[in-house]
PDB file of N, CA and C in Angstrom:
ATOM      1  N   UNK A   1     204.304 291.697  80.392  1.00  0.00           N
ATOM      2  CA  UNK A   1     203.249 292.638  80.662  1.00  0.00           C
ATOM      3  C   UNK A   1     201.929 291.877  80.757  1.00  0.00           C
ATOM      4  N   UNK A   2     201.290 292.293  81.694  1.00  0.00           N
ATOM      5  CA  UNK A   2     199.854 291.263  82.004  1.00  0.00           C
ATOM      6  C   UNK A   2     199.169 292.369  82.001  1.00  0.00           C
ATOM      7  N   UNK A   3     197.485 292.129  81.197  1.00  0.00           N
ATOM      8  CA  UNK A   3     196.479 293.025  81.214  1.00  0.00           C
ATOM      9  C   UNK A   3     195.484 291.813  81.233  1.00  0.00           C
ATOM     10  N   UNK A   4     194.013 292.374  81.393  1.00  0.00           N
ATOM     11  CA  UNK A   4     193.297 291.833  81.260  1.00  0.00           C
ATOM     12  C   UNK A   4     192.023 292.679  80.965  1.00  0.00           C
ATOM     13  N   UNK A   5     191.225 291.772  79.921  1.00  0.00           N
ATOM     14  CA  UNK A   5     190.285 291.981  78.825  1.00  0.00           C
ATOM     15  C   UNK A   5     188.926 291.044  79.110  1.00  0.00           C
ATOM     16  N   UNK A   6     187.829 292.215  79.187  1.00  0.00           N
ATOM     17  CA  UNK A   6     186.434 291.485  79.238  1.00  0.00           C
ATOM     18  C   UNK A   6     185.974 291.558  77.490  1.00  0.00           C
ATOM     19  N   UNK A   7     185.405 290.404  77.067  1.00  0.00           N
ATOM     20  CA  UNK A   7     185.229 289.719  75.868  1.00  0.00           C
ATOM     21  C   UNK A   7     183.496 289.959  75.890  1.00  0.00           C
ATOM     22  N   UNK A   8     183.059 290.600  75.082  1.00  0.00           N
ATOM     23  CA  UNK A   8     181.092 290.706  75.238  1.00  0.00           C
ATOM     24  C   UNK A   8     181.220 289.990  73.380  1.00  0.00           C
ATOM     25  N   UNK A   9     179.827 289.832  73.394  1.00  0.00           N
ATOM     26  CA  UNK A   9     179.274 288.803  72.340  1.00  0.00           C
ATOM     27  C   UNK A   9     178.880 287.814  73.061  1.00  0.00           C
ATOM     28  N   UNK A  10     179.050 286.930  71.714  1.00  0.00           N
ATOM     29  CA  UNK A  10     178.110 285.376  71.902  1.00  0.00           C
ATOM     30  C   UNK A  10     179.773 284.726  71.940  1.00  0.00           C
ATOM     31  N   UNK A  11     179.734 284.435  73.496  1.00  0.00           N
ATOM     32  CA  UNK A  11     181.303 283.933  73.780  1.00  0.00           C
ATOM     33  C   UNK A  11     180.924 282.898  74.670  1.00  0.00           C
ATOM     34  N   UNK A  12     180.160 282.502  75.513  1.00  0.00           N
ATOM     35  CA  UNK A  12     179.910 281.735  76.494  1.00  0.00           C
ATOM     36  C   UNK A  12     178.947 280.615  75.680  1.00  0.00           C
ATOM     37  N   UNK A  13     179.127 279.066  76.130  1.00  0.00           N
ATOM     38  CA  UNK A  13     178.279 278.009  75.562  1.00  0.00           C
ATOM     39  C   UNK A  13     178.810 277.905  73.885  1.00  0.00           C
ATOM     40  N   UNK A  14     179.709 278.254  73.688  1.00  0.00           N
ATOM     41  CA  UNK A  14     180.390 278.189  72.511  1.00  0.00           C
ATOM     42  C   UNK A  14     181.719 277.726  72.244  1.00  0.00           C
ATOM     43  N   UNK A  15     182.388 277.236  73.317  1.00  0.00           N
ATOM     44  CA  UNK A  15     183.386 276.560  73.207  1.00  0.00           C
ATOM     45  C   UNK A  15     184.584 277.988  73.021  1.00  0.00           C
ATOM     46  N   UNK A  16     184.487 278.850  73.422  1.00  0.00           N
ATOM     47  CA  UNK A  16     184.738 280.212  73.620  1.00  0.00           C
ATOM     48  C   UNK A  16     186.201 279.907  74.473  1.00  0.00           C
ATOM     49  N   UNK A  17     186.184 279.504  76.099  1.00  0.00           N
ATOM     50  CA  UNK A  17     187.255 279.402  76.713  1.00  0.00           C
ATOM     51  C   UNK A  17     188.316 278.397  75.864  1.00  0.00           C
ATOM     52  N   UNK A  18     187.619 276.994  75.682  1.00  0.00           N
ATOM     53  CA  UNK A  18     188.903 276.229  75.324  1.00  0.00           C
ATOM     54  C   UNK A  18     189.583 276.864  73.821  1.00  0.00           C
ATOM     55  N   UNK A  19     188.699 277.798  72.962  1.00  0.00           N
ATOM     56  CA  UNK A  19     189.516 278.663  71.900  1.00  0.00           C
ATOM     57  C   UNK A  19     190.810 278.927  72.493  1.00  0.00           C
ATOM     58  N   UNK A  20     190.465 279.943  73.471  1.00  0.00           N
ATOM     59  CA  UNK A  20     191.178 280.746  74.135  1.00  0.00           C
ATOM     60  C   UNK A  20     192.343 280.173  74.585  1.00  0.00           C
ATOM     61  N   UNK A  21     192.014 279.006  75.192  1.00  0.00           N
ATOM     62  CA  UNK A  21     193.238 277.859  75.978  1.00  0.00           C
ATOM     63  C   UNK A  21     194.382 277.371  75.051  1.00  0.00           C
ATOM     64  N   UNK A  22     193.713 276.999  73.573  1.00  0.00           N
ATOM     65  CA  UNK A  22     194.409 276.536  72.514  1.00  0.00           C
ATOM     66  C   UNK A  22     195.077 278.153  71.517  1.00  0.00           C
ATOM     67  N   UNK A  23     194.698 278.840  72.142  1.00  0.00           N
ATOM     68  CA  UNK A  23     195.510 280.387  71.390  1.00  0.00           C
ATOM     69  C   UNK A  23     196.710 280.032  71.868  1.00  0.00           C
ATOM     70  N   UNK A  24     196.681 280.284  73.498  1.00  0.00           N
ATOM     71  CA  UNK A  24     197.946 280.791  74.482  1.00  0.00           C
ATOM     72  C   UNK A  24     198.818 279.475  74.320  1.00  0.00           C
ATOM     73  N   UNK A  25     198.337 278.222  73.707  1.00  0.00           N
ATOM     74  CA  UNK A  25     199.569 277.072  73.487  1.00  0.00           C
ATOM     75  C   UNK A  25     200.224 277.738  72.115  1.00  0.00           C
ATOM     76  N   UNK A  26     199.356 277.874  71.493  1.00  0.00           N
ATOM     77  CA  UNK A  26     199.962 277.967  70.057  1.00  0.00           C
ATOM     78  C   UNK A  26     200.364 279.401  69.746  1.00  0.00           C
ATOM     79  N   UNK A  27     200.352 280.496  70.634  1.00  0.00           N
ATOM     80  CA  UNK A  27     200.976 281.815  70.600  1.00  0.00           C
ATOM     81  C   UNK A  27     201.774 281.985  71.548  1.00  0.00           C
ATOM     82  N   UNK A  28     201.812 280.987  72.719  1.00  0.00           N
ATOM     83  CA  UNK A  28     202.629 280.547  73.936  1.00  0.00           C
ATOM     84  C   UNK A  28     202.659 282.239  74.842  1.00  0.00           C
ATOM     85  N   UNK A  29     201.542 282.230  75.121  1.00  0.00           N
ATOM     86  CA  UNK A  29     201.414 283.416  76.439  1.00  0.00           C
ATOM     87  C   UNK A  29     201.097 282.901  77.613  1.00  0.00           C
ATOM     88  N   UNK A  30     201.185 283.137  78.675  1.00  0.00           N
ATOM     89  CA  UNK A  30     200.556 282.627  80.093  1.00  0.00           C
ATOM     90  C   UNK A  30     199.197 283.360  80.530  1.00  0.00           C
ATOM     91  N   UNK A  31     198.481 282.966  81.357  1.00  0.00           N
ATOM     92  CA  UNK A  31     197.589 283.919  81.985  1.00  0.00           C
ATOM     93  C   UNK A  31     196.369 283.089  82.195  1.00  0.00           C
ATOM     94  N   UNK A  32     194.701 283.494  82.177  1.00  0.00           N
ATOM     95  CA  UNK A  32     193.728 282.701  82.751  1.00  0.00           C
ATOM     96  C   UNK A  32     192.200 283.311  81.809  1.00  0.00           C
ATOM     97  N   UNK A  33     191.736 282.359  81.516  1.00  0.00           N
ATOM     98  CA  UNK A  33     190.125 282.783  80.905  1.00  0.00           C
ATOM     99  C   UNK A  33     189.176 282.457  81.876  1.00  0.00           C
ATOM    100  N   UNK A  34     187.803 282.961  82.128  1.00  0.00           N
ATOM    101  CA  UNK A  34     186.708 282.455  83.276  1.00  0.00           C
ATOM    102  C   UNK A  34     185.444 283.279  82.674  1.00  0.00           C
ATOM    103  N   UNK A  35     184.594 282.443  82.627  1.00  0.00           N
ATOM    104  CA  UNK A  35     183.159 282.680  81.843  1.00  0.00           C
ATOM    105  C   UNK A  35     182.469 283.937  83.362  1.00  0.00           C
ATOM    106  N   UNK A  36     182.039 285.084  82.725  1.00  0.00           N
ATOM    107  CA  UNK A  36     181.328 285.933  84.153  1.00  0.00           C
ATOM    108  C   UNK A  36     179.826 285.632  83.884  1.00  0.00           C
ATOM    109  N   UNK A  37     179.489 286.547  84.705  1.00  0.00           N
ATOM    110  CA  UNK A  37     177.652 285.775  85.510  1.00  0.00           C
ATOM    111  C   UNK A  37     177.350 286.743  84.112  1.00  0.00           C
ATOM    112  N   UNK A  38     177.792 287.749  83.839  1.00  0.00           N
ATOM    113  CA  UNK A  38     176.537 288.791  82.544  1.00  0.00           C
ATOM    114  C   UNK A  38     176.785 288.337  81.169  1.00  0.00           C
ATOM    115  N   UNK A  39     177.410 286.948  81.166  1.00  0.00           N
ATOM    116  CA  UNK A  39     177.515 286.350  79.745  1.00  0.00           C
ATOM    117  C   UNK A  39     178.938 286.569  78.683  1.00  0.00           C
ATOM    118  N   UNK A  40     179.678 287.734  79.765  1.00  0.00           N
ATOM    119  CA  UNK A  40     180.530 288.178  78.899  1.00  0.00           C
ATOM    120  C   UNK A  40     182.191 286.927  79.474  1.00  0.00           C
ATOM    121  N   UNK A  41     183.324 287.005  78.849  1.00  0.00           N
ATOM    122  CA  UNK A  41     184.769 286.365  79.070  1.00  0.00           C
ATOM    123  C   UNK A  41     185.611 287.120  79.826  1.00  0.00           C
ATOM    124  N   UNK A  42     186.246 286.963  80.473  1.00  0.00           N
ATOM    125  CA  UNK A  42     187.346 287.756  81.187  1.00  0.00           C
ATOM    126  C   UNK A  42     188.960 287.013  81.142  1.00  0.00           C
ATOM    127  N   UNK A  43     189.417 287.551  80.124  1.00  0.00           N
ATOM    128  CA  UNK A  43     190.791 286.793  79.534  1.00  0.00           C
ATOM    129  C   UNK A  43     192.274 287.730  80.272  1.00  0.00           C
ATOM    130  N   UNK A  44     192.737 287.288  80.759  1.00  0.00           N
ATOM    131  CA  UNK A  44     194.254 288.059  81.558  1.00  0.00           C
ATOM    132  C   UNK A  44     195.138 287.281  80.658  1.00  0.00           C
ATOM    133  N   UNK A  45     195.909 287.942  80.157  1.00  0.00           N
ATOM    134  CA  UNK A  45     196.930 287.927  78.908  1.00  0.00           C
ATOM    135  C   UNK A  45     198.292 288.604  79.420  1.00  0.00           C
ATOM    136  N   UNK A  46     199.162 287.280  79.814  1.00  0.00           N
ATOM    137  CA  UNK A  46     200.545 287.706  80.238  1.00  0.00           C
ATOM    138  C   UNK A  46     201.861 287.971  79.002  1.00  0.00           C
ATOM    139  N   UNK A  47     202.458 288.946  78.067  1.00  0.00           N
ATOM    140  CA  UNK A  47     202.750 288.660  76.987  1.00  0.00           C
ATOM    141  C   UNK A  47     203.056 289.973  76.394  1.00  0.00           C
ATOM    142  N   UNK A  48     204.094 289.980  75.833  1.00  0.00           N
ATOM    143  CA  UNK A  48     204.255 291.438  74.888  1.00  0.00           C
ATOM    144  C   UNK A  48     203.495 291.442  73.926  1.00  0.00           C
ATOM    145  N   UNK A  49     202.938 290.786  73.065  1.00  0.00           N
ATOM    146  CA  UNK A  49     202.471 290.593  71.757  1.00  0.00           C
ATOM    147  C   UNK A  49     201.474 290.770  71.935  1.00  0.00           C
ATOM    148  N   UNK A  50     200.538 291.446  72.704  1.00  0.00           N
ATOM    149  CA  UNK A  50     199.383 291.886  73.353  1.00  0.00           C
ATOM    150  C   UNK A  50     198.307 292.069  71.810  1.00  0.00           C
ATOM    151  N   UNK A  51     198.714 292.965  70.956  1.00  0.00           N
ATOM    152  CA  UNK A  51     198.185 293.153  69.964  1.00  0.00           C
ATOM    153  C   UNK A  51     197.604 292.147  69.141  1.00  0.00           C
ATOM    154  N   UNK A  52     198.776 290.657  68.890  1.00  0.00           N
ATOM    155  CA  UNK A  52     198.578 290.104  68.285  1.00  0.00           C
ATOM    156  C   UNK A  52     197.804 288.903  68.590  1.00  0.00           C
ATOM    157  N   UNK A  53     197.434 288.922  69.760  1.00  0.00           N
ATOM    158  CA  UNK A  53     196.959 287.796  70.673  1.00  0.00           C
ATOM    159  C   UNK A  53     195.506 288.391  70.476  1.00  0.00           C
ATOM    160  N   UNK A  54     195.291 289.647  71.017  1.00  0.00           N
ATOM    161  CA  UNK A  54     194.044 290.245  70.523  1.00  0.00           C
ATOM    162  C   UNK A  54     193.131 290.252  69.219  1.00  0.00           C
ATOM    163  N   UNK A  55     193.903 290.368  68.247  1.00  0.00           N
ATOM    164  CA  UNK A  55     193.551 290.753  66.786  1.00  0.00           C
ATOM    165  C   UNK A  55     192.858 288.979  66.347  1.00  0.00           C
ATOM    166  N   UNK A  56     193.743 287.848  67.051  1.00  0.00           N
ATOM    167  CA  UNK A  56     193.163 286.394  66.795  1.00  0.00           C
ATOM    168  C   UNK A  56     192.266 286.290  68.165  1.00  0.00           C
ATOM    169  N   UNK A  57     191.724 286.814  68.772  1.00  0.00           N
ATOM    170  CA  UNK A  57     190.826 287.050  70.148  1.00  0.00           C
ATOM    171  C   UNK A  57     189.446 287.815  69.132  1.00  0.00           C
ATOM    172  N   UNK A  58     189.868 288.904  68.360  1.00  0.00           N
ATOM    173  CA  UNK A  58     188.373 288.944  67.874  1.00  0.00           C
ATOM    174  C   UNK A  58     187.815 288.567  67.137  1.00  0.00           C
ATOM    175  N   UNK A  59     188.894 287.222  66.382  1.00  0.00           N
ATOM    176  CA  UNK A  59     188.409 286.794  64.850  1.00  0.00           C
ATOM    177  C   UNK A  59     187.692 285.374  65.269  1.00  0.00           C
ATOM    178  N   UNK A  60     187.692 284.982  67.087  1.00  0.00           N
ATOM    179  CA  UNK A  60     186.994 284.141  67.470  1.00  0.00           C
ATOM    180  C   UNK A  60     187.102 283.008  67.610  1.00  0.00           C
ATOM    181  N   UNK A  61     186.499 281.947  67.126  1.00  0.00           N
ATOM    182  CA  UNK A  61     186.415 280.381  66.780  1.00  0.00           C
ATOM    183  C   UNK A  61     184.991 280.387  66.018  1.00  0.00           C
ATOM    184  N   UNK A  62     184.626 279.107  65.449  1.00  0.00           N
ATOM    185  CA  UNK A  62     183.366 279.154  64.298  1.00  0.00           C
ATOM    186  C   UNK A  62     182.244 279.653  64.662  1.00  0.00           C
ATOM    187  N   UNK A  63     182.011 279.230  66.220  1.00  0.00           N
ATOM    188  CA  UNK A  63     180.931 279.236  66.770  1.00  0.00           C
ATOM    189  C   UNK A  63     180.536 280.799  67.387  1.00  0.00           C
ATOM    190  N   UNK A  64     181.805 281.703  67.708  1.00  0.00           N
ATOM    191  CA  UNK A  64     181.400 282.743  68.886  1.00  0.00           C
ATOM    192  C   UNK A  64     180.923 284.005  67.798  1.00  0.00           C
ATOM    193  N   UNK A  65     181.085 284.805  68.441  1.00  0.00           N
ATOM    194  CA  UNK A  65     181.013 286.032  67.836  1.00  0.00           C
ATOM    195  C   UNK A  65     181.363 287.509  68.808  1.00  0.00           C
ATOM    196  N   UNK A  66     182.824 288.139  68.793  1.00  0.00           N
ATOM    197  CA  UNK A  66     183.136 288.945  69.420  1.00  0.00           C
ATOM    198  C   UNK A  66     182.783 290.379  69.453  1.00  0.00           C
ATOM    199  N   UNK A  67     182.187 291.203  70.263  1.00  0.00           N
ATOM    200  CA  UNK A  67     180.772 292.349  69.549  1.00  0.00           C
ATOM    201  C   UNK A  67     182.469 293.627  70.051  1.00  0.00           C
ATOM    202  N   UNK A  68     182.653 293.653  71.584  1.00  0.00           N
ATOM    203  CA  UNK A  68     183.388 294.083  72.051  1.00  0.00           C
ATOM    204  C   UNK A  68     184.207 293.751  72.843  1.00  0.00           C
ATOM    205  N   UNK A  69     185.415 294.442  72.878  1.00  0.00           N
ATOM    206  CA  UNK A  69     186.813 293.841  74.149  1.00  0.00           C
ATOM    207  C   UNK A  69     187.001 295.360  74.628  1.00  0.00           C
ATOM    208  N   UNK A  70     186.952 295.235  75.982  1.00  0.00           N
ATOM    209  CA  UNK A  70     187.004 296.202  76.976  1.00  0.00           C
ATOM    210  C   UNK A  70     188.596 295.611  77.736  1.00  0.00           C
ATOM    211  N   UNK A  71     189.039 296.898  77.975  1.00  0.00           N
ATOM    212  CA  UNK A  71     191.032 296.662  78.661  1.00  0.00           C
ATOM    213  C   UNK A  71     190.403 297.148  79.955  1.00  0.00           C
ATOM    214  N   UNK A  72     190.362 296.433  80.834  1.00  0.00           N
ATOM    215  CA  UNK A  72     190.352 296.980  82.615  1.00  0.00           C
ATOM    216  C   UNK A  72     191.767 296.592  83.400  1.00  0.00           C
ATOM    217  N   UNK A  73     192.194 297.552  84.019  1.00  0.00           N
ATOM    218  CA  UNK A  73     193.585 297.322  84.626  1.00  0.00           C
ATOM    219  C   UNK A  73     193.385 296.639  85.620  1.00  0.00           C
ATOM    220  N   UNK A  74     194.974 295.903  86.125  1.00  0.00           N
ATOM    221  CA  UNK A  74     194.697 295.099  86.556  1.00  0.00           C
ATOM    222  C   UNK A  74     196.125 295.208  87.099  1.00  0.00           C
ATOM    223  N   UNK A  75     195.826 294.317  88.350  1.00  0.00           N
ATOM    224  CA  UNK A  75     197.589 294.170  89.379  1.00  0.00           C
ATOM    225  C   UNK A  75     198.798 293.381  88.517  1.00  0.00           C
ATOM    226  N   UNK A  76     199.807 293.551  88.706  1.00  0.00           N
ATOM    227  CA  UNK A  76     200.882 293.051  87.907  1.00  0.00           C
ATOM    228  C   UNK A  76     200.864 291.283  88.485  1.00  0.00           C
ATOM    229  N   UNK A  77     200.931 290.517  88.130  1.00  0.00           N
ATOM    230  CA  UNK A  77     200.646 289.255  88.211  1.00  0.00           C
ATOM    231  C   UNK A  77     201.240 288.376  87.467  1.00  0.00           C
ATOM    232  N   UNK A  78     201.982 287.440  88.302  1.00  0.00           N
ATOM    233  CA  UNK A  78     203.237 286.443  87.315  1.00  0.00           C
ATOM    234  C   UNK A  78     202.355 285.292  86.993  1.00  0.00           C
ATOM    235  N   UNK A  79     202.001 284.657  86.071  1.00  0.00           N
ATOM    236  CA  UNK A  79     201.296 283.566  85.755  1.00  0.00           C
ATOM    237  C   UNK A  79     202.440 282.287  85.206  1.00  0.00           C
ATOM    238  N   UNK A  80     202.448 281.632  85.379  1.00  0.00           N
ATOM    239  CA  UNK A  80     203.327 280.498  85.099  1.00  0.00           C
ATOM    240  C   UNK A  80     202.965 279.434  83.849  1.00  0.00           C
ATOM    241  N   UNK A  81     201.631 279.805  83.562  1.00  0.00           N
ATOM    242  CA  UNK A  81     200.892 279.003  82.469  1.00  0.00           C
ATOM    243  C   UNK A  81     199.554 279.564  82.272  1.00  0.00           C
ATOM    244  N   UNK A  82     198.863 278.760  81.529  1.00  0.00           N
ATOM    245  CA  UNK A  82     197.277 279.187  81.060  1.00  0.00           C
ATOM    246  C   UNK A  82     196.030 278.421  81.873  1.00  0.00           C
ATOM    247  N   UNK A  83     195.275 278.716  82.275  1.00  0.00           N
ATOM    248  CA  UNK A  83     194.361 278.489  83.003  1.00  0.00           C
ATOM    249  C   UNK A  83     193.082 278.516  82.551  1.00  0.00           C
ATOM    250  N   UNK A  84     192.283 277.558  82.809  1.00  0.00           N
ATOM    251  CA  UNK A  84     190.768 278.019  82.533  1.00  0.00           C
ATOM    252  C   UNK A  84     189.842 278.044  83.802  1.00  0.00           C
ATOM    253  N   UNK A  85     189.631 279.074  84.411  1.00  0.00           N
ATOM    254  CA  UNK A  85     189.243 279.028  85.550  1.00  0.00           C
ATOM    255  C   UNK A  85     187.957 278.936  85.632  1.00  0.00           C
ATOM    256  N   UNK A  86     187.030 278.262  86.786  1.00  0.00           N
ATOM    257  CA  UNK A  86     185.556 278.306  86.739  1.00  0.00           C
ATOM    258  C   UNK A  86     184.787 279.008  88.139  1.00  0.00           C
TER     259      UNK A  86
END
């Protein structure tokens, strides 16, 4: 199941994506992170464990701080690995 999630807070210039990069090795999901122009993350999360990938998505890394996560739907999409897109 693939969804994807816009990330608001202090997520960008914080080492925010490569968190993200080192989740999906160590929770082993596929999918893609990419910093947007209004400051906020846009994370596509390929993975049943949706919940649990989330719940360590708002607890962050030292530096960020996650205010809100917004679910926007999204086309069904096979990802083969994790991506950090720019």
């Amino acid at each position: 199941m693939s969804k994807k999630y816009i990330i608001y807070g202090r997520v960008q210039g914080v080492g925010f994506r490569y968190f993200i990069f080192e989740l999906a090795a160590k929770l082993r999901f596929n999918g893609s992170v990419k910093n947007l122009s209004d400051g906020s993350v846009e994370v596509v999360i390929e993975s049943s464990r949706q919940e649990e990938i989330l719940k360590e998505i708002k607890k962050g890394n030292f530096f960020s701080s996650v205010d809100e996560i917004k679910e926007i739907e999204t086309t069904k999409t096979t990802y083969e690995d994790f991506k950090i897109l720019y």
